[in-house]
C-alpha atoms as a PDB file:
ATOM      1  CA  UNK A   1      19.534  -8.777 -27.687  1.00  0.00           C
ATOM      2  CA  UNK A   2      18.827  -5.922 -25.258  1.00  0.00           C
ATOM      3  CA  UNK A   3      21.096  -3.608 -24.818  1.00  0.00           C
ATOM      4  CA  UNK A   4      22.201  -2.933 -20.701  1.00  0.00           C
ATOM      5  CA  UNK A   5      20.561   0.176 -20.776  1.00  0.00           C
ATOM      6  CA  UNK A   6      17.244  -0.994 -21.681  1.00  0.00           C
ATOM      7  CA  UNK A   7      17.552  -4.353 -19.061  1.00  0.00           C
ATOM      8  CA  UNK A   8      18.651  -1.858 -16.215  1.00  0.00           C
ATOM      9  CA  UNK A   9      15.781   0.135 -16.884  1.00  0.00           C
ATOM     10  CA  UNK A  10      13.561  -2.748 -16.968  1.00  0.00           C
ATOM     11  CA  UNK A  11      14.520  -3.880 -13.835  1.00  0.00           C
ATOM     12  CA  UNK A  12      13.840  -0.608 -12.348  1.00  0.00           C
ATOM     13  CA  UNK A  13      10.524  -0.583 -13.145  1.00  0.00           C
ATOM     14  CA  UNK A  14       9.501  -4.216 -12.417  1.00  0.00           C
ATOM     15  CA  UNK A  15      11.378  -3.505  -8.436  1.00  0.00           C
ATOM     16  CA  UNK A  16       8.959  -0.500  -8.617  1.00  0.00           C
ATOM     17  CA  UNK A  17       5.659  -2.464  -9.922  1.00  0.00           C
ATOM     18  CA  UNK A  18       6.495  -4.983  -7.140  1.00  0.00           C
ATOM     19  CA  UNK A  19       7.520  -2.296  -4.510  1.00  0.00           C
ATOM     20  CA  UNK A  20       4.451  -0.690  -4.947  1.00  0.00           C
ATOM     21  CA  UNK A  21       2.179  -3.836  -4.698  1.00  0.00           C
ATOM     22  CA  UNK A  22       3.540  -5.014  -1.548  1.00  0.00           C
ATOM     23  CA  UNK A  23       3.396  -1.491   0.047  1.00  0.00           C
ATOM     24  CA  UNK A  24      -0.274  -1.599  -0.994  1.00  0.00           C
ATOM     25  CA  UNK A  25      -1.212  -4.837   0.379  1.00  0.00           C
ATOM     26  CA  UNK A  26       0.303  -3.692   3.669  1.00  0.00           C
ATOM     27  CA  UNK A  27      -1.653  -0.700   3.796  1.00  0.00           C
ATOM     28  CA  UNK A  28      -4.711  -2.827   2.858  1.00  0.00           C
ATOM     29  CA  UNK A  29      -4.190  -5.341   5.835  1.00  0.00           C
ATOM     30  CA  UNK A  30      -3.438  -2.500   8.237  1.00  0.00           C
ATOM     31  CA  UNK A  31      -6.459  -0.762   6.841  1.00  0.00           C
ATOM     32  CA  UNK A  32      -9.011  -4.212   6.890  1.00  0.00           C
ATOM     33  CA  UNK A  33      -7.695  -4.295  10.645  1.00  0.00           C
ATOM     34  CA  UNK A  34      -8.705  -0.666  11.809  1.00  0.00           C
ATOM     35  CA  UNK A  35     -12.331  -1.101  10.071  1.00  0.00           C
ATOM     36  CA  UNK A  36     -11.431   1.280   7.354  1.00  0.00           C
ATOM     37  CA  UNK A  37     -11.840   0.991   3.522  1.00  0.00           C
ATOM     38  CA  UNK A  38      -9.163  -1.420   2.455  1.00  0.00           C
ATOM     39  CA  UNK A  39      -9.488  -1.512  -1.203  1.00  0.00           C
ATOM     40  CA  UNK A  40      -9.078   2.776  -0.979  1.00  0.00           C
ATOM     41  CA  UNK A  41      -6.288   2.290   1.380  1.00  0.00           C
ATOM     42  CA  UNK A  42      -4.403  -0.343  -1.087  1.00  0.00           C
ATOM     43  CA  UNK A  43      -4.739   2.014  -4.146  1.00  0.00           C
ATOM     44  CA  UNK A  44      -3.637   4.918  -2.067  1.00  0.00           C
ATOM     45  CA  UNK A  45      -0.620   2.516  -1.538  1.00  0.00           C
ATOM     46  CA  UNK A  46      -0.054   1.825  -4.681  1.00  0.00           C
ATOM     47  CA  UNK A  47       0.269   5.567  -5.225  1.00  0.00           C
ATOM     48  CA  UNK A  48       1.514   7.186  -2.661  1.00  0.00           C
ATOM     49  CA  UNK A  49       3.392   4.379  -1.344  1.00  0.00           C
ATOM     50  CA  UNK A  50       5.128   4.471   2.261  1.00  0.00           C
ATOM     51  CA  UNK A  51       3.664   8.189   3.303  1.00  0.00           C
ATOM     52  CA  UNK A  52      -0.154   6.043   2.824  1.00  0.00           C
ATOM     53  CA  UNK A  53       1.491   3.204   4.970  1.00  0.00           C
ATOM     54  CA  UNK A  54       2.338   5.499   7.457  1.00  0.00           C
ATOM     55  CA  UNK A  55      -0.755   7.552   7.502  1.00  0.00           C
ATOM     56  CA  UNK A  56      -2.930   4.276   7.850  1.00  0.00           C
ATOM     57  CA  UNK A  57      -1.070   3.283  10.680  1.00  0.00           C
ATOM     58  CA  UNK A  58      -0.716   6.669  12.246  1.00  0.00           C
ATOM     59  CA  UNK A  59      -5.193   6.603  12.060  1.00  0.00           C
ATOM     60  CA  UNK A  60      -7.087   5.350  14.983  1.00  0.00           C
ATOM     61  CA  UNK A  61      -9.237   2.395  14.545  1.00  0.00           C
ATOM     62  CA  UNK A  62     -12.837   3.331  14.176  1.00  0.00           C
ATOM     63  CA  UNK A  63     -15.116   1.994  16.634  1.00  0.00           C
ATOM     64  CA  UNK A  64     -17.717  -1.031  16.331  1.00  0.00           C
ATOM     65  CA  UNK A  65     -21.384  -0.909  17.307  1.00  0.00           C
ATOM     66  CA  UNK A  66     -20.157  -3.075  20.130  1.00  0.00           C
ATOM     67  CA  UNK A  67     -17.511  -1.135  21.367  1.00  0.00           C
ATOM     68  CA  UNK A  68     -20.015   2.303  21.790  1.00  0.00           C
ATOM     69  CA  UNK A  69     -22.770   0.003  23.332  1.00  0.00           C
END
């Protein structure tokens, strides 16, 4: 059987692993929403976690052919 040490530090990691996902799928909806590149914005996530959420959010949407015509 585990020792406590070894669980805690377990648990640790798997709260980070899922942390980190979730933080990256939000950056990758925000970023699919402002027409950026959501698959770079989700690893950027996974990384850098909520300083990418908040610099996707803090980044202007970029225009649409439509929008400039």
């Amino acid at each position: 059987m585990a020792d406590l040490g070894t669980a805690l530090w377990a648990g640790i990691v798997l709260g980070y692993a899922v942390t980190a996902v979730a933080v990256g799928g939000l950056c990758l909806y925000v970023a699919e929403e402002k027409g950026r590149s959501a698959w770079s914005w989700f690893f950027l996530g996974l990384l850098l976690g909520i300083f990418a959420l908040i610099a996707i959010a803090g980044t202007p949407a970029r225009a649409t052919k439509a929008d400039r015509a």
